[in-house]
N, C-alpha and C. Protein backbone atom coordinates (compact mmCIF):
# COMPACT_ATOMS: atom_id res chain seq x y z
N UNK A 1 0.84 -1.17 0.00
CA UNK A 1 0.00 0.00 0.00
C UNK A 1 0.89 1.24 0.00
N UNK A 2 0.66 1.93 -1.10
CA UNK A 2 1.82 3.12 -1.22
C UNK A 2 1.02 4.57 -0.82
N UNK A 3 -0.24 4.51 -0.71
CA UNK A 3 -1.04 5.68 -0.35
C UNK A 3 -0.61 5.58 1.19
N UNK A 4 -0.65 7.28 1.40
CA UNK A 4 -0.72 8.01 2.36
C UNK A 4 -1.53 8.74 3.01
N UNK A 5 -2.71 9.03 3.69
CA UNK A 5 -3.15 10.37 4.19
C UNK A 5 -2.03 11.10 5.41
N UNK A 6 -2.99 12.51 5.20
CA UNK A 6 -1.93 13.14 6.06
C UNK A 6 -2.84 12.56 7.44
N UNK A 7 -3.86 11.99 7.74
CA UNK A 7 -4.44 11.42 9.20
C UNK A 7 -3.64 10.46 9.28
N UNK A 8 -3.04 9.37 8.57
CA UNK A 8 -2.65 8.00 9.12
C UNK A 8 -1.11 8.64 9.54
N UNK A 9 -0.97 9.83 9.00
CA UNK A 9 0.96 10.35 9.18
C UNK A 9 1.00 10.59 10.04
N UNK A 10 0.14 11.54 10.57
CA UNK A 10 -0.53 11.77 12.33
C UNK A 10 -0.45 11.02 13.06
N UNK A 11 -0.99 9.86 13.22
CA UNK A 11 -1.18 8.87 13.61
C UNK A 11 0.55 7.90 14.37
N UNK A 12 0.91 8.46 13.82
CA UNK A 12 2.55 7.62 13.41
C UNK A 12 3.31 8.31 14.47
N UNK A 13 4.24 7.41 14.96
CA UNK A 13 5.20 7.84 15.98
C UNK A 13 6.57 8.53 15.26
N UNK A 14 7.33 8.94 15.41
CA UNK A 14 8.42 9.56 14.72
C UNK A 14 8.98 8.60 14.08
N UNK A 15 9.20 7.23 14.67
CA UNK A 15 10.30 6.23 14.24
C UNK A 15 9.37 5.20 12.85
N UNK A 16 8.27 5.19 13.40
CA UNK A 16 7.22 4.51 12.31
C UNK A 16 7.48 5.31 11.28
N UNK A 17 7.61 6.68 11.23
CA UNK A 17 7.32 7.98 9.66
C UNK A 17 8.82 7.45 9.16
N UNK A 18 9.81 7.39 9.92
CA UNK A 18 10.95 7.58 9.37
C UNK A 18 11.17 6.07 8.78
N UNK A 19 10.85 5.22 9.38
CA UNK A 19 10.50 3.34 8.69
C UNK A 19 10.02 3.36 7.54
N UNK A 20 8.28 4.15 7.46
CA UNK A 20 7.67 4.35 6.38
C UNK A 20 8.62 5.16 4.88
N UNK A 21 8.77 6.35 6.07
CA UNK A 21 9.49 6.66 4.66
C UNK A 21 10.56 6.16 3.61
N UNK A 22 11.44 5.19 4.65
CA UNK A 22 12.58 4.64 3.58
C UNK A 22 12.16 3.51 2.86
N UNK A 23 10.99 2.94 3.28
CA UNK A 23 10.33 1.80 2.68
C UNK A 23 9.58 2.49 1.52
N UNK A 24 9.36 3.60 1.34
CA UNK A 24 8.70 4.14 0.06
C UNK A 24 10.18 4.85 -0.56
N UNK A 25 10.81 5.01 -0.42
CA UNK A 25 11.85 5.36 -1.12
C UNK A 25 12.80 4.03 -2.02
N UNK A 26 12.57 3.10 -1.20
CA UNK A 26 12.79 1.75 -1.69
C UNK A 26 11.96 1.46 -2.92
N UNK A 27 11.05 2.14 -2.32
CA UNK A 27 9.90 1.84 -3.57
C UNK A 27 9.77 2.52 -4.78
N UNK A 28 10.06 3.65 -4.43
CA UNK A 28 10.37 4.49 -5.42
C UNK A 28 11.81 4.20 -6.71
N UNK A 29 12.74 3.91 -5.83
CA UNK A 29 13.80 3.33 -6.69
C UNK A 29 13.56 2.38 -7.59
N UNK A 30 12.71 1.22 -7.52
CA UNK A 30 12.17 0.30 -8.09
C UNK A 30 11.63 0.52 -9.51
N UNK A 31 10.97 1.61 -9.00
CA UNK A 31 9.81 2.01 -10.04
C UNK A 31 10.64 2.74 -11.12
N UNK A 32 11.61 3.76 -10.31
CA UNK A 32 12.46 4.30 -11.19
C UNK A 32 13.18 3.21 -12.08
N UNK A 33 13.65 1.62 -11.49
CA UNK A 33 14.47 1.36 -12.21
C UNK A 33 13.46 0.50 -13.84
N UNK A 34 12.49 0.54 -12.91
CA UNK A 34 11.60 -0.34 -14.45
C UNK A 34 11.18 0.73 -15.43
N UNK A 35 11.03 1.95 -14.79
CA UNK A 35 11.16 2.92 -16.28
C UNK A 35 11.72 3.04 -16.67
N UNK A 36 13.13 3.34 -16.46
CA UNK A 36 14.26 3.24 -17.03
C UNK A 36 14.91 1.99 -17.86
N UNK A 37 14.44 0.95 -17.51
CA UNK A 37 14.42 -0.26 -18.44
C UNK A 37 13.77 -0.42 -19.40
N UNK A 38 12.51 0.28 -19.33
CA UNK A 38 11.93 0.33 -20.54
C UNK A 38 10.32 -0.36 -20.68
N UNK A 39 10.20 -0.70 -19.37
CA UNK A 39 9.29 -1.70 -19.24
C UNK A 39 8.20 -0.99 -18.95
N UNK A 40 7.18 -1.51 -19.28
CA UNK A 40 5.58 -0.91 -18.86
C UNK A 40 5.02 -1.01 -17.27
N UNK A 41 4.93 -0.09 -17.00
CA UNK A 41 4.80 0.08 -15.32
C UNK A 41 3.36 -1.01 -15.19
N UNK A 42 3.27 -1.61 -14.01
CA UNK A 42 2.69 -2.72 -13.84
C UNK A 42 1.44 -1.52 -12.97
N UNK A 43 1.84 -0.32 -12.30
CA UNK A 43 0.80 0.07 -12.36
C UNK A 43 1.15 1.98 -12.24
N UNK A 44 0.37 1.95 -13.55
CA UNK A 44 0.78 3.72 -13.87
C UNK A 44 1.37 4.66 -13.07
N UNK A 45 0.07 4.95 -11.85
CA UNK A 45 -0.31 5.62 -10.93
C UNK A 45 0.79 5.62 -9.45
N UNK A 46 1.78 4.68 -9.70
CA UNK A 46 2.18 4.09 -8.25
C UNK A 46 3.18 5.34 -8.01
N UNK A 47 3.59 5.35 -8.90
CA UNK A 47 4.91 6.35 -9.27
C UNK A 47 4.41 7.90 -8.39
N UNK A 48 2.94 8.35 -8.99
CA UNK A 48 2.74 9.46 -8.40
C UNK A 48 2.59 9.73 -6.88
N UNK A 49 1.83 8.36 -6.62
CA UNK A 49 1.46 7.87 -5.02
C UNK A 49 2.41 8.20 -4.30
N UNK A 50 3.00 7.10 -4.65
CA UNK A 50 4.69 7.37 -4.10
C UNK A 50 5.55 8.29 -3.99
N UNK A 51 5.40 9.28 -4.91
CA UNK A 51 6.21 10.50 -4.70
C UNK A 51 5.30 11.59 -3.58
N UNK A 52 3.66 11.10 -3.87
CA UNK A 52 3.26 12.52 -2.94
C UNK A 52 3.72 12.09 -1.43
N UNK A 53 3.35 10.30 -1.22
CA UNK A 53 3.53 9.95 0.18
C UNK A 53 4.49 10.57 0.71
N UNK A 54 5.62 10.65 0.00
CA UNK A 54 7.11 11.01 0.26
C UNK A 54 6.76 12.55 0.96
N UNK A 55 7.00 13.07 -0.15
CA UNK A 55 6.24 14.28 0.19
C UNK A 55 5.50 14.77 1.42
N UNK A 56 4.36 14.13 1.43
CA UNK A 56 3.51 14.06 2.99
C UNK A 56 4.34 14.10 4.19
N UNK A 57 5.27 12.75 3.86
CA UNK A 57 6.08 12.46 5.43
C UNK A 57 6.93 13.31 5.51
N UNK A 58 7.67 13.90 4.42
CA UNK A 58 8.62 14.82 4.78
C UNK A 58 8.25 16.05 5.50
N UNK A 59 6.64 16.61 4.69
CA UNK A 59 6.46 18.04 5.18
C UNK A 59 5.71 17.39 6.99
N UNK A 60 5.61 16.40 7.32
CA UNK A 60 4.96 16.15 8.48
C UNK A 60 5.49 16.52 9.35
N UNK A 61 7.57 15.96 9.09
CA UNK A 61 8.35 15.81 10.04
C UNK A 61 8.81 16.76 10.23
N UNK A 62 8.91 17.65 8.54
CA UNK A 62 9.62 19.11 9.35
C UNK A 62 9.13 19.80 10.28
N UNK A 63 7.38 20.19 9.95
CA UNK A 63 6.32 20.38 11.13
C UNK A 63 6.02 19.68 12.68
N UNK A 64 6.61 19.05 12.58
CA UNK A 64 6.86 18.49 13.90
C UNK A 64 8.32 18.81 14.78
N UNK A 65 8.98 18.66 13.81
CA UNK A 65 10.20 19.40 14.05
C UNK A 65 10.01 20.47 14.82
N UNK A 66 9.44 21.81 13.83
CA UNK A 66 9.66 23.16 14.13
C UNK A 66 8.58 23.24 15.39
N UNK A 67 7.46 22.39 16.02
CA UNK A 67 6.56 22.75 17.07
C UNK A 67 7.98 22.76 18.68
């Protein structure tokens, strides 16, 4: 499951966001490497998912950060 809301990010302890996140970055690499091969993404959409999740957790943590 590569979707994110920003409620389930909430939800998440610092060490869970930072787990999550490298496990979608993992994921992300993947995806990068089958486009780059040439191959037809097994599913279009994952790519975008994946980049906003990223996204999400990052702007979560800085905000948590700066409180």
């Amino acid at each position: 499951m590569t979707h994110l809301t920003a409620r389930e990010i909430d939800n998440m302890s610092l060490e869970a966001r930072k787990k999550r996140l490298n496990e979608l970055q993992e994921e992300m690499l993947l995806l990068r490497a089958e486009q780059a091969l040439g191959g037809s993404a097994s599913n279009p959409g994952a790519y975008k998912q994946v980049k906003r999740s990223i996204a999400r957790l990052k702007t979560k943590m800085l905000e948590s950060r700066q409180e």
